[in-house]
N, C-alpha and C. Protein backbone atom coordinates (compact mmCIF):
# COMPACT_ATOMS: atom_id res chain seq x y z
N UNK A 1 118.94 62.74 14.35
CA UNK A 1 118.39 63.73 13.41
C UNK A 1 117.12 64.36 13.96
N UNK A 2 116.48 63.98 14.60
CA UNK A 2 115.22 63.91 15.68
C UNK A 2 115.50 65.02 16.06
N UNK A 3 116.07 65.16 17.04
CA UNK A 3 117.25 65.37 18.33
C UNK A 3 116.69 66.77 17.36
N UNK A 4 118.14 66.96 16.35
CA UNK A 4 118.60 68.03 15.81
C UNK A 4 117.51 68.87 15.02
N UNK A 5 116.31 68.52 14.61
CA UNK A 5 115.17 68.87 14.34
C UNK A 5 114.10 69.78 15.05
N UNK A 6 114.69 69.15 16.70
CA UNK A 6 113.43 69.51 17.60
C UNK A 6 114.43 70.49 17.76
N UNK A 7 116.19 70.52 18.20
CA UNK A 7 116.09 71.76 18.09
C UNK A 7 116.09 73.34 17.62
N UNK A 8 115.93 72.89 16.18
CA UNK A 8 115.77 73.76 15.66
C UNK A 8 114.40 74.31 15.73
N UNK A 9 113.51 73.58 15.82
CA UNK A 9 111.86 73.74 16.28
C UNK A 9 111.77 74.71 17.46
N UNK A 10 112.61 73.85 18.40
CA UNK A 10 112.48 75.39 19.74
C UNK A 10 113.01 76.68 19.02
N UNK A 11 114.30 76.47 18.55
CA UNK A 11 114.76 78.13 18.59
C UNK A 11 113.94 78.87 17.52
N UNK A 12 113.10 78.94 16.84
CA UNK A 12 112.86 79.29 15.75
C UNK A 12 111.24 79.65 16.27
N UNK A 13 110.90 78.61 17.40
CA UNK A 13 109.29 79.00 18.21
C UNK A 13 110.01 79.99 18.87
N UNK A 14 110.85 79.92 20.01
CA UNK A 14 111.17 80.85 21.25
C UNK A 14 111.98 82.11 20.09
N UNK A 15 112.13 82.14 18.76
CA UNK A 15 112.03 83.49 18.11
C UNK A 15 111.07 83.96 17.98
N UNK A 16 109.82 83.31 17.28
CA UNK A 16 108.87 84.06 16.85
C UNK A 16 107.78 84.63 18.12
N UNK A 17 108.07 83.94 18.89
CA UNK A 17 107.65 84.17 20.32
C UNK A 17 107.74 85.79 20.36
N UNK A 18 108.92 85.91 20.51
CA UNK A 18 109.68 87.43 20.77
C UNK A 18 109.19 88.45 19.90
N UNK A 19 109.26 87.77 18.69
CA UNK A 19 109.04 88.99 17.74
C UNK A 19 107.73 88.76 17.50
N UNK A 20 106.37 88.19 17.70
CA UNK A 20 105.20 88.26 17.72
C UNK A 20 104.45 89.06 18.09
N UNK A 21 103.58 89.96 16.96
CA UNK A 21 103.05 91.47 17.43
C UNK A 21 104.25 92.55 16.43
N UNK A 22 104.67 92.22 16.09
CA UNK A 22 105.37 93.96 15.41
C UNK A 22 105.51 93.59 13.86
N UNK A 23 104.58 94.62 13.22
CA UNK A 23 104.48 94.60 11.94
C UNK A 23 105.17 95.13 11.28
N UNK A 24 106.83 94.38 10.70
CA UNK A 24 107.52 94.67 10.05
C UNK A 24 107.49 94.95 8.83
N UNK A 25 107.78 95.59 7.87
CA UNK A 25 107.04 95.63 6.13
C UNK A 25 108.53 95.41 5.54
N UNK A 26 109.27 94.18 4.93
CA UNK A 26 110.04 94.36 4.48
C UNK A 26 110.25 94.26 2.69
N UNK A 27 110.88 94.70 2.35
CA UNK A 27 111.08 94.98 0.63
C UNK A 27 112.37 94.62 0.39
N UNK A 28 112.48 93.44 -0.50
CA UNK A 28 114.00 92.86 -0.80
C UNK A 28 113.53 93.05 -2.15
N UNK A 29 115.39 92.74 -2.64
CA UNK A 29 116.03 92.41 -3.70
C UNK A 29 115.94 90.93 -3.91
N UNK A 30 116.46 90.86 -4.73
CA UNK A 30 116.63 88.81 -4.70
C UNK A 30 117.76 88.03 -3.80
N UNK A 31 118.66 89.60 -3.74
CA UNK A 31 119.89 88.80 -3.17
C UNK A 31 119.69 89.46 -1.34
N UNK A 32 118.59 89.37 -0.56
CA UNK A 32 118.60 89.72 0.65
C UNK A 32 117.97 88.33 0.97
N UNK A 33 118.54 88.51 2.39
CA UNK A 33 118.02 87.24 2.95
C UNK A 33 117.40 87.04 3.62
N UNK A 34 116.59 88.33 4.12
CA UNK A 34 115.69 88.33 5.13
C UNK A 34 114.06 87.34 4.55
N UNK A 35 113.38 87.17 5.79
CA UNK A 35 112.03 86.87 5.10
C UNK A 35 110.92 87.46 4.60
N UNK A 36 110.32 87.11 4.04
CA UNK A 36 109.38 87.96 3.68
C UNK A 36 108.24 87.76 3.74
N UNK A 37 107.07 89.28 4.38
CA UNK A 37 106.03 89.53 5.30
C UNK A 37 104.93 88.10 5.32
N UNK A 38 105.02 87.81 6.71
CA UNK A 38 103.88 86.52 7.17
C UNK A 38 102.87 87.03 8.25
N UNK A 39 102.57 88.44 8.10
CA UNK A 39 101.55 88.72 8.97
C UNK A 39 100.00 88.22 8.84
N UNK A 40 100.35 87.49 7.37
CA UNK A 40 98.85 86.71 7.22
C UNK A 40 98.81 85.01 7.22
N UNK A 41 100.10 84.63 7.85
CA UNK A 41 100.18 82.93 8.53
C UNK A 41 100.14 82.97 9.59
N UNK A 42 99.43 81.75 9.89
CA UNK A 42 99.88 81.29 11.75
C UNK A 42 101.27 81.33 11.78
N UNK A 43 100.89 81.85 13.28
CA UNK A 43 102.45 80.97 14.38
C UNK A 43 102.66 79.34 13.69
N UNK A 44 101.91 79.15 13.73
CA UNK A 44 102.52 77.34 13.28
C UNK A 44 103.16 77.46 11.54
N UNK A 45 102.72 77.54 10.90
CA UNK A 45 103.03 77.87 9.38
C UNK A 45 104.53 79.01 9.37
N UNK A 46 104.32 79.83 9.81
CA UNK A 46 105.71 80.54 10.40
C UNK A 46 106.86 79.57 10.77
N UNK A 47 106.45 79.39 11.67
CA UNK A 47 107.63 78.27 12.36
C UNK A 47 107.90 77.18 11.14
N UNK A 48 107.11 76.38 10.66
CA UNK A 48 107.63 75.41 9.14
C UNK A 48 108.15 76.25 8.80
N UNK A 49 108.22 77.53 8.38
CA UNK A 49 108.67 78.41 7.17
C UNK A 49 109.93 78.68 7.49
N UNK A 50 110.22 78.72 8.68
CA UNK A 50 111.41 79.38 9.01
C UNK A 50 112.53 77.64 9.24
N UNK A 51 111.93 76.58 9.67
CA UNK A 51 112.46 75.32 9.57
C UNK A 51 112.39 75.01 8.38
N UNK A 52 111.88 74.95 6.88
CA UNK A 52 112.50 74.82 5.69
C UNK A 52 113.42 75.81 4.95
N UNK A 53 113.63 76.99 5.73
CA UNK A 53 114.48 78.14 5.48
C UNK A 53 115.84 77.38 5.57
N UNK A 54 115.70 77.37 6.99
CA UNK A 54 117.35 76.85 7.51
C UNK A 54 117.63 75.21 6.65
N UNK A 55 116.76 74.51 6.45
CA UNK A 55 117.21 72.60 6.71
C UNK A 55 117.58 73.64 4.81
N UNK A 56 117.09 73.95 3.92
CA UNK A 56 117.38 74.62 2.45
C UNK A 56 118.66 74.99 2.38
N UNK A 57 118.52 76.09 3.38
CA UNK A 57 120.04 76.89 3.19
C UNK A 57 121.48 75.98 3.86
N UNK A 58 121.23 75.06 4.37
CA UNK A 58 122.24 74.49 4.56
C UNK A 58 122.25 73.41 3.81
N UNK A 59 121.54 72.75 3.38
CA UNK A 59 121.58 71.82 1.80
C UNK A 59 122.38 72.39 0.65
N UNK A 60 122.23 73.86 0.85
CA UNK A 60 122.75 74.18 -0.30
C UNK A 60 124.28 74.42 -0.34
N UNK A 61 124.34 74.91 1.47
CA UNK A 61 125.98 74.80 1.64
C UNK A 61 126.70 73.58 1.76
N UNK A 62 126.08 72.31 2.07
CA UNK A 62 126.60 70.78 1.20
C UNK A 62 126.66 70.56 0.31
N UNK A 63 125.86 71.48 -1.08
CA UNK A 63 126.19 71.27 -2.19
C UNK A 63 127.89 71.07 -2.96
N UNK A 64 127.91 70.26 -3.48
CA UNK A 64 129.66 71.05 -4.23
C UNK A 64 129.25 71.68 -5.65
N UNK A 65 128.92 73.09 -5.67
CA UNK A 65 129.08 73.80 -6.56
C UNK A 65 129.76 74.80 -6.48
N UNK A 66 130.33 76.03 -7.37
CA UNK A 66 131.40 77.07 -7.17
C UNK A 66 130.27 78.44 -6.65
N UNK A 67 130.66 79.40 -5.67
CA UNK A 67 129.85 80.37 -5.13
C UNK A 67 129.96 81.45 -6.25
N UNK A 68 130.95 81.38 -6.91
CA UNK A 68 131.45 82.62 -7.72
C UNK A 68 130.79 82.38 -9.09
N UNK A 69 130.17 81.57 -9.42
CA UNK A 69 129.73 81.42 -10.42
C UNK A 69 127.89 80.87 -10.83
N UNK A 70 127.72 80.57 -9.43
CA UNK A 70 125.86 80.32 -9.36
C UNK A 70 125.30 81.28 -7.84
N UNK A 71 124.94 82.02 -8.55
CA UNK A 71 124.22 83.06 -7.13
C UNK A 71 122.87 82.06 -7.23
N UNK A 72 122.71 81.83 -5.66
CA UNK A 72 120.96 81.26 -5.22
C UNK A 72 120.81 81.88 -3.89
N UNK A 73 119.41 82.24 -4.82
CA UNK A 73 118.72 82.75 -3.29
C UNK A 73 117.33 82.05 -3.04
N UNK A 74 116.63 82.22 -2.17
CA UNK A 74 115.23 81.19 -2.17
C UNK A 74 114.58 81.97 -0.70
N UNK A 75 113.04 81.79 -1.00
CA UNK A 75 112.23 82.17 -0.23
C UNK A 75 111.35 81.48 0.18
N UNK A 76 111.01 80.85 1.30
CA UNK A 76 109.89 80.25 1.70
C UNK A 76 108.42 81.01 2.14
N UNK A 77 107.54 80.40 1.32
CA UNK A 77 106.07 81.34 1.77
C UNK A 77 104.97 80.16 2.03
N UNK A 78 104.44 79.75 2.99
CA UNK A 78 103.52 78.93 3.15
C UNK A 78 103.93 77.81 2.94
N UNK A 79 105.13 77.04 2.73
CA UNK A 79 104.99 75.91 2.42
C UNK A 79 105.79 75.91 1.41
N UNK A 80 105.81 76.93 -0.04
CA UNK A 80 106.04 76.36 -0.85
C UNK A 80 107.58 77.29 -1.17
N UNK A 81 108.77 77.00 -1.24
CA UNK A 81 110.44 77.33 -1.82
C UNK A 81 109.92 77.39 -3.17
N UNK A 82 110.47 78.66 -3.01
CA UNK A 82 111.12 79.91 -4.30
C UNK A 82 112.71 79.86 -4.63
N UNK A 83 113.16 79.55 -5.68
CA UNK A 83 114.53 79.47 -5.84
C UNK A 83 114.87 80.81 -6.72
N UNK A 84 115.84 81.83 -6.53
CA UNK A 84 115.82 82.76 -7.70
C UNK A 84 117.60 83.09 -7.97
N UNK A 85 117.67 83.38 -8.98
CA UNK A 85 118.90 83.74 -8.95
C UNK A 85 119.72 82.89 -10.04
N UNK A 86 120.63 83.12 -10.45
CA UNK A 86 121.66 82.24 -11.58
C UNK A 86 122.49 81.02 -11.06
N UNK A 87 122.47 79.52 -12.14
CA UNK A 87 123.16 78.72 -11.90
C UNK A 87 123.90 78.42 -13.34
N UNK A 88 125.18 78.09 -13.48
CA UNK A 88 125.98 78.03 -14.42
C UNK A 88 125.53 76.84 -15.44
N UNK A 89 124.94 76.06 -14.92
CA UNK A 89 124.27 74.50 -16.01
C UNK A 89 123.02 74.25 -15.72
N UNK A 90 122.19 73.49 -16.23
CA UNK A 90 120.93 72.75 -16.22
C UNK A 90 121.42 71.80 -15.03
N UNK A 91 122.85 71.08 -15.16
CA UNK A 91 122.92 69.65 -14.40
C UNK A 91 122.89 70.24 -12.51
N UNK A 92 123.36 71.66 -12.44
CA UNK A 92 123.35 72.03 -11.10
C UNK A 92 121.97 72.56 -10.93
N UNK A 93 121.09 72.70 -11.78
CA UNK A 93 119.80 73.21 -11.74
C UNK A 93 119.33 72.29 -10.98
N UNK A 94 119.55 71.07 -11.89
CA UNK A 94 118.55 70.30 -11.48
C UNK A 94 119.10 69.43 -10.26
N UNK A 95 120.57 69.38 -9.83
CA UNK A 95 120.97 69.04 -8.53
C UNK A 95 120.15 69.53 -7.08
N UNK A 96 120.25 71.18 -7.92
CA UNK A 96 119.63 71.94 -6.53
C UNK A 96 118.22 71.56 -6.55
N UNK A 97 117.51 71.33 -7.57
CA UNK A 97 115.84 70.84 -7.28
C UNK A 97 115.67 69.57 -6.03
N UNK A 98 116.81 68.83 -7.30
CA UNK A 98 116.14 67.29 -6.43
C UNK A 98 116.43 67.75 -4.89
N UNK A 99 117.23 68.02 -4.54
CA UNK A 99 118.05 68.07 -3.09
C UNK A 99 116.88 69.28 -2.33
N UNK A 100 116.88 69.96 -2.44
CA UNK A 100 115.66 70.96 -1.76
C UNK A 100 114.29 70.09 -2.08
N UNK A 101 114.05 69.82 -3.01
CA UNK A 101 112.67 69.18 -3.20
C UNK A 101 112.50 67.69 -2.10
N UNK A 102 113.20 67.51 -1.74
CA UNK A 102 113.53 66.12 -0.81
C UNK A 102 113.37 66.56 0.64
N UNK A 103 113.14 67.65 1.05
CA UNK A 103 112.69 68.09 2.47
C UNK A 103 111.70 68.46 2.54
N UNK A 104 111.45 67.09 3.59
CA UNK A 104 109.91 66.85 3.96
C UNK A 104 108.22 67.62 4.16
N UNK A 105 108.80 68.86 4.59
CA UNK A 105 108.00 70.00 5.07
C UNK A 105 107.52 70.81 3.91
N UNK A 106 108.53 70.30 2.38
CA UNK A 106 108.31 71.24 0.91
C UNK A 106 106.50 70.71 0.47
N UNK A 107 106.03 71.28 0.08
CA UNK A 107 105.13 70.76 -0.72
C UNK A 107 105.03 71.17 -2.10
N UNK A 108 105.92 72.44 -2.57
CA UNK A 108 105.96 72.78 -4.13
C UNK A 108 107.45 73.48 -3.50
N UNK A 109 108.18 73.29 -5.01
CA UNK A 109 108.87 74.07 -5.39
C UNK A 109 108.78 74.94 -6.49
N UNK A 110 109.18 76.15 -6.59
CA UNK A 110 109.00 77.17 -7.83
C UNK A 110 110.74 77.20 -8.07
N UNK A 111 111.35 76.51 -9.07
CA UNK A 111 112.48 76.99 -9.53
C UNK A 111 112.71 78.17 -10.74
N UNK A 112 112.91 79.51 -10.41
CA UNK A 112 112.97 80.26 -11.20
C UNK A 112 114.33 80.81 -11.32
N UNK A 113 115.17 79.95 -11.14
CA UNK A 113 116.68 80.08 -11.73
C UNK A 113 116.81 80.13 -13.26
N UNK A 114 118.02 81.23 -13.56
CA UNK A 114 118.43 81.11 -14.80
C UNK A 114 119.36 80.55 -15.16
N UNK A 115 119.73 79.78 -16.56
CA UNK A 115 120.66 79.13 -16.79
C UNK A 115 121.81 80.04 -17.64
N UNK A 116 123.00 79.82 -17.05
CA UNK A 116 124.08 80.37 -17.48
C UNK A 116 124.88 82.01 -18.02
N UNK A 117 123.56 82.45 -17.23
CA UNK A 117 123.21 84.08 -17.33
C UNK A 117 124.16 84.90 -16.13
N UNK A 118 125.08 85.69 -16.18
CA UNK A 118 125.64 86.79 -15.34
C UNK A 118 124.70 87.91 -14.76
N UNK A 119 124.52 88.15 -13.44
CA UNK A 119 123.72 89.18 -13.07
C UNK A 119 125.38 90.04 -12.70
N UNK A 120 125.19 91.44 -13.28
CA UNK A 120 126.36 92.33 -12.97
C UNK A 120 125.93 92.95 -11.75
N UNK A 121 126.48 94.16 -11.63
CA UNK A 121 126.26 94.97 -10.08
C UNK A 121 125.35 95.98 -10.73
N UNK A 122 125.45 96.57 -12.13
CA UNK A 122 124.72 97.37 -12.63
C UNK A 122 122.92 96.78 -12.55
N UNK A 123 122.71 95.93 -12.45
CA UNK A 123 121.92 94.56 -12.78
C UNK A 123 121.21 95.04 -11.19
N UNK A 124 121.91 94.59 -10.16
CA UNK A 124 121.23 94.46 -8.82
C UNK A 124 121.18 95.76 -8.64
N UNK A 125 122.09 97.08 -9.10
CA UNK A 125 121.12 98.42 -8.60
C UNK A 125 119.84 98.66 -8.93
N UNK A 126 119.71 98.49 -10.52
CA UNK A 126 118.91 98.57 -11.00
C UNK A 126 117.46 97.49 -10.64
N UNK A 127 117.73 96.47 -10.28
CA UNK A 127 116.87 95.81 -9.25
C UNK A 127 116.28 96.38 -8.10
N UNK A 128 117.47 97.40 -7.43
CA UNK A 128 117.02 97.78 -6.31
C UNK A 128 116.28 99.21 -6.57
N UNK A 129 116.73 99.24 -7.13
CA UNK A 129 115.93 101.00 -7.65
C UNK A 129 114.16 100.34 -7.79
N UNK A 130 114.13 99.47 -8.62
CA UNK A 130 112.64 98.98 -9.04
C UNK A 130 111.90 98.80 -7.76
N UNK A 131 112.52 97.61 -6.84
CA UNK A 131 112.39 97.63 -5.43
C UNK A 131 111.51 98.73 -4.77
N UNK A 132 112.47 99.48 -4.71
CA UNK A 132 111.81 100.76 -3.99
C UNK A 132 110.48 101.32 -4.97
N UNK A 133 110.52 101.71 -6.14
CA UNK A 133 109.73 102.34 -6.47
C UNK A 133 108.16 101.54 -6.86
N UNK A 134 108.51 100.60 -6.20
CA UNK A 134 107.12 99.04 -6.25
C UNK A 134 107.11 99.44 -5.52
N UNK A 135 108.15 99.36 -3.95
CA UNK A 135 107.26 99.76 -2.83
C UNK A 135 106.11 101.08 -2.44
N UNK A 136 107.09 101.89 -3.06
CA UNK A 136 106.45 103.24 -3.27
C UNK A 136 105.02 103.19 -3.88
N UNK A 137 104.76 102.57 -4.70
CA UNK A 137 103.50 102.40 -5.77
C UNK A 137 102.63 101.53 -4.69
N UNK A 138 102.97 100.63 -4.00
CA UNK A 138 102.13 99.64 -3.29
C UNK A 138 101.57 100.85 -2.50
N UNK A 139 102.55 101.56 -1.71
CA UNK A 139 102.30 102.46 -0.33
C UNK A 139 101.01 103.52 -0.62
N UNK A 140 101.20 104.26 -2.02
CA UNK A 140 100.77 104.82 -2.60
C UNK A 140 98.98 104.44 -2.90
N UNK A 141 98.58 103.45 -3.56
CA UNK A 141 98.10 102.82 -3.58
C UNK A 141 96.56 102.59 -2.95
N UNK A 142 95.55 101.77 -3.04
CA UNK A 142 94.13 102.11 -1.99
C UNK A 142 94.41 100.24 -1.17
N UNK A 143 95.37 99.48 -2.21
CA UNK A 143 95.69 98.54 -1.28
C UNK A 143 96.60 98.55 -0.08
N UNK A 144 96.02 97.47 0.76
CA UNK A 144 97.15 97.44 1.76
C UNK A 144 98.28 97.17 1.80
N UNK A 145 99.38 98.12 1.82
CA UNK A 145 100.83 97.59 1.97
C UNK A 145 101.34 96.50 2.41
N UNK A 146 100.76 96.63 3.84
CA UNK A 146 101.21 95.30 4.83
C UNK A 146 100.91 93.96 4.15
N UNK A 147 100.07 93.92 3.15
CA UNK A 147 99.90 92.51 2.52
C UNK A 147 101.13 91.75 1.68
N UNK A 148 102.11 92.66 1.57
CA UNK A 148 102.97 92.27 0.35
C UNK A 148 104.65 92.31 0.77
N UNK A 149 105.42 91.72 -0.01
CA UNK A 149 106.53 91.89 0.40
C UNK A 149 107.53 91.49 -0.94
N UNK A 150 107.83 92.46 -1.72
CA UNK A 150 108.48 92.18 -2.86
C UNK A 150 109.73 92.15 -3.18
N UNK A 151 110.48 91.17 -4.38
CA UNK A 151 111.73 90.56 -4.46
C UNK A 151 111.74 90.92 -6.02
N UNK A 152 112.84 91.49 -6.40
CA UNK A 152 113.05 91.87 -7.87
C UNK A 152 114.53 91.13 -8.13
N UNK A 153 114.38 90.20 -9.08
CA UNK A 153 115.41 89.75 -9.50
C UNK A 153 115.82 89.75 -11.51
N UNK A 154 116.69 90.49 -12.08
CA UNK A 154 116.86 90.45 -13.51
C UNK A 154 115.41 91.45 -14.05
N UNK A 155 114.87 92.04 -13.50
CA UNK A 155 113.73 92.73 -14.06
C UNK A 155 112.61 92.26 -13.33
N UNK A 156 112.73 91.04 -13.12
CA UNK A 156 111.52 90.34 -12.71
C UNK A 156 110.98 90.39 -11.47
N UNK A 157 109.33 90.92 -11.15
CA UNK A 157 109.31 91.17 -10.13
C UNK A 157 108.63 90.09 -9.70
N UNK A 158 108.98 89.57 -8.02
CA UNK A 158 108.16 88.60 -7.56
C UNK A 158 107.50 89.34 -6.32
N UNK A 159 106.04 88.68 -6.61
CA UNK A 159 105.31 89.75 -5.36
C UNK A 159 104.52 88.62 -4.11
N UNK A 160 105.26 88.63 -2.73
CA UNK A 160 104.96 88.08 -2.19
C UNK A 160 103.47 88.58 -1.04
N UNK A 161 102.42 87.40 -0.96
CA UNK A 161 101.78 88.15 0.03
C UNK A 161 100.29 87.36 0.13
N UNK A 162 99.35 87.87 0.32
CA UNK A 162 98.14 87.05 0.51
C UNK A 162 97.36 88.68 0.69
N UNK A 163 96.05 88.12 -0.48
CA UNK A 163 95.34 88.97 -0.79
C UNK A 163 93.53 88.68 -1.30
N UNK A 164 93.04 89.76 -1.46
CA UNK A 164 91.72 89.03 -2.34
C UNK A 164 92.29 89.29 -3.98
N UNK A 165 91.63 88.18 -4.62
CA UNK A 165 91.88 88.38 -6.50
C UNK A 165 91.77 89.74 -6.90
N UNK A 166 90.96 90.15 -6.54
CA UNK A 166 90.30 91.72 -7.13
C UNK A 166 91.63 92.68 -6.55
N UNK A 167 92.37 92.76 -5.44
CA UNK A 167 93.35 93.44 -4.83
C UNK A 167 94.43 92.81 -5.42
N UNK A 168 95.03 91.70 -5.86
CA UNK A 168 96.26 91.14 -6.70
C UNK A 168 95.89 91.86 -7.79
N UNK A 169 95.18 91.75 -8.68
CA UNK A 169 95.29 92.06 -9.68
C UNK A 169 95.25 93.54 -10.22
N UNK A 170 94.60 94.58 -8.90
CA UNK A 170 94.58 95.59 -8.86
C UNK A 170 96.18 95.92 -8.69
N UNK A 171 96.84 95.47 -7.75
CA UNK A 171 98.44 95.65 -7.62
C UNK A 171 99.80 94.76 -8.73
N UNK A 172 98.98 94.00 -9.35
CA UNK A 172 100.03 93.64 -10.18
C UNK A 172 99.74 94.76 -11.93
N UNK A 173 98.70 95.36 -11.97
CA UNK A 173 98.19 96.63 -13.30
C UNK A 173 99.30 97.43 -12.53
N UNK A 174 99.73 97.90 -11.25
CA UNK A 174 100.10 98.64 -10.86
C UNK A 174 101.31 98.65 -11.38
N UNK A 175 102.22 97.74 -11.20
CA UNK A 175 103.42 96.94 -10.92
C UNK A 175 103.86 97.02 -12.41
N UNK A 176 102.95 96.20 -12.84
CA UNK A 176 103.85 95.76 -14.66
C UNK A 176 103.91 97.24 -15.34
N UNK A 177 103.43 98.13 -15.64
CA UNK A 177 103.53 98.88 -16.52
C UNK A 177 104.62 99.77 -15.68
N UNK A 178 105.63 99.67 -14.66
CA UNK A 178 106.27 100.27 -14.61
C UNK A 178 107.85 100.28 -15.18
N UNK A 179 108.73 101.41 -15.45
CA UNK A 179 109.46 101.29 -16.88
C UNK A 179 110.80 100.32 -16.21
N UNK A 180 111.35 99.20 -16.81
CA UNK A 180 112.29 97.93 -16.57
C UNK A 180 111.58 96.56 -16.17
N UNK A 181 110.21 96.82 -15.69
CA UNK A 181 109.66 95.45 -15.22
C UNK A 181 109.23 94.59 -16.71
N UNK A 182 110.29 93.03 -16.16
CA UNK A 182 109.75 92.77 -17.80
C UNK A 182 108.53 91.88 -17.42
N UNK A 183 108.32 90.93 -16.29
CA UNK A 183 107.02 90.23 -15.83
C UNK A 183 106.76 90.45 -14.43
N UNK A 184 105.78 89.99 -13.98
CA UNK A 184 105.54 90.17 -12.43
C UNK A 184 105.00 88.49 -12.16
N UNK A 185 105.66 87.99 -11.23
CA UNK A 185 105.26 86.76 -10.33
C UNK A 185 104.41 87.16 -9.21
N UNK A 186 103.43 86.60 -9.02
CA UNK A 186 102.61 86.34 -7.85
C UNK A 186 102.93 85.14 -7.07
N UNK A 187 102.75 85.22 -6.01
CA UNK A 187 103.35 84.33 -4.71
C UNK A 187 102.23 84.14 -4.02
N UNK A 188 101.01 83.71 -3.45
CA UNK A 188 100.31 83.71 -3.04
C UNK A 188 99.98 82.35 -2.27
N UNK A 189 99.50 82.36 -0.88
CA UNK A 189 99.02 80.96 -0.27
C UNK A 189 98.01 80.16 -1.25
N UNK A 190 98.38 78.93 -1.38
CA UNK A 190 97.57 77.93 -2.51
C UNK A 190 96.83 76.51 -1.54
N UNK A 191 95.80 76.38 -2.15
CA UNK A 191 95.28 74.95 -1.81
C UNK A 191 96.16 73.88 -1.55
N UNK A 192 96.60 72.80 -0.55
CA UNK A 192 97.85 72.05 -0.63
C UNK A 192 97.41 70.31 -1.10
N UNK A 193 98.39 70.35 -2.27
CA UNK A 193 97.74 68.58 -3.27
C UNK A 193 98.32 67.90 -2.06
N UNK A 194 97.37 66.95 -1.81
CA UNK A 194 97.80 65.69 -1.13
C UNK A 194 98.61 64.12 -1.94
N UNK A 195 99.65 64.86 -2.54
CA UNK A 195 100.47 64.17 -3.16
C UNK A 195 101.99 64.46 -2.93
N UNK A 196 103.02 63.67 -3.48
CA UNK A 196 104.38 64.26 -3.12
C UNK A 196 104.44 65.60 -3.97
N UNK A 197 105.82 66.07 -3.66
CA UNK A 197 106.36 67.86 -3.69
C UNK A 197 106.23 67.92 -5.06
N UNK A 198 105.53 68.94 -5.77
CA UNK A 198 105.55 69.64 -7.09
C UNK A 198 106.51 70.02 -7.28
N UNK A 199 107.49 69.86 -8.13
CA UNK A 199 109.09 70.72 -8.61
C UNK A 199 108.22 71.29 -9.47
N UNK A 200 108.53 72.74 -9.96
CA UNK A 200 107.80 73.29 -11.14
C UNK A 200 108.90 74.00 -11.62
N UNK A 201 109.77 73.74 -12.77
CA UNK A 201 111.01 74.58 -13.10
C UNK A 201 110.26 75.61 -14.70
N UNK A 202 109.15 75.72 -14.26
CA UNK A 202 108.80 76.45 -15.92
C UNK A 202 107.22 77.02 -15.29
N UNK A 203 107.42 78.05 -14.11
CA UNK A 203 106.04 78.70 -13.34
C UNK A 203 105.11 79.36 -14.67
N UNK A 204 104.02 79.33 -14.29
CA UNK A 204 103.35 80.58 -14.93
C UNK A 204 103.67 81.89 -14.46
N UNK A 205 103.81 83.10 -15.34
CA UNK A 205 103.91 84.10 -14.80
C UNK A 205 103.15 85.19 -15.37
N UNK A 206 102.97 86.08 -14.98
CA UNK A 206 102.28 87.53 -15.93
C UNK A 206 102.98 87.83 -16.27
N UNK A 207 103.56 87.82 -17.71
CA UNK A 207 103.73 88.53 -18.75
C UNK A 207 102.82 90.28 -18.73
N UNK A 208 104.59 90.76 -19.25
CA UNK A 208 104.32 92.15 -19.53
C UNK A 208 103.62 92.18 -20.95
């Protein structure tokens, strides 16, 4: 398991290697899988991020649950897995906690799955429409774009990034009063408890 650890450690250094230096700005949906913007982590914090990406996403493909009926998606930022997206019961809710929360490198989890809720296709345009027009508002804006990297799932926007307080909060006034957003999540690098992994299945959020 060693073995299979380290090499995922190389390929994931000898990536960021490559792509180190080009400031990508990306803007997802909930259901994209790309990552989202770490131009304000180390190379080292990167590399964890991208090794609890993969050891996650393949936990979840050992899971035995049905694909057609629990969409999950999840984001790693500093340390701490973001779960978003619909699961059909509480009992697979809380399957997928324990099992992601059990890799080593987690230090919080944010489970913001819904229970037993259908996202339609009308659902994810309309996600993606918001998408864009957050990005647009960020771009727009006297803050820096490059700080952020946002995920809209069911209305809800999650805003990933690292900032000063006075600039979050200047961009989340921005954010909420726009028309379908029903709350806005902040994602932000946190102080790390020197205790085992926080599951948190009930986050604080800003309320619209």
């Amino acid at each position: 398991m060693k073995f299979f650890d380290g090499l995922i450690f190389f390929f994931i250094f000898s990536l960021l290697i490559l792509l180190n230096g080009c400031s990508t700005v990306a803007y997802h949906t909930a259901n994209d899988t790309a990552s989202v913007i770490n131009d304000n982590l180390s190379l080292g914090t990167q590399i964890q991020d991208k090794t609890i990406e993969y050891k996650a996403r393949y936990r979840l493909h050992e899971l035995n649950y049905s694909a057609n009926k629990n969409f999950i998606d999840l984001v790693v930022y500093d340390g701490r897995l973001v779960l978003l997206g619909e699961v059909e019961s509480k009992n697979t809710r809380a399957l997928i906690d324990h099992e992601l929360a059990s890799i080593p490198e987690v230090y919080k989890l944010d489970d913001y799955l819904s229970v037993g809720k259908k996202h339609s296709w009308i659902r994810w345009s309309q996600d993606a429409l918001m998408t864009e027009q957050i990005e647009a508002k960020i771009f727009l804006s006297h803050a820096n774009h490059f700080h952020y990297s946002v995920h809209t799932c069911n209305g809800v926007v999650y805003l990933f990034g690292a900032a000063s307080k006075q600039e979050e909060k200047y961009i989340v006034e921005k954010i909420r009063v726009l028309p379908g957003v029903k709350k806005v999540v902040t994602i932000f690098p946190q102080i790390r408890p020197n205790k085992a992994t926080i599951i948190d299945v009930t986050p604080v959020a800003l309320n619209v």
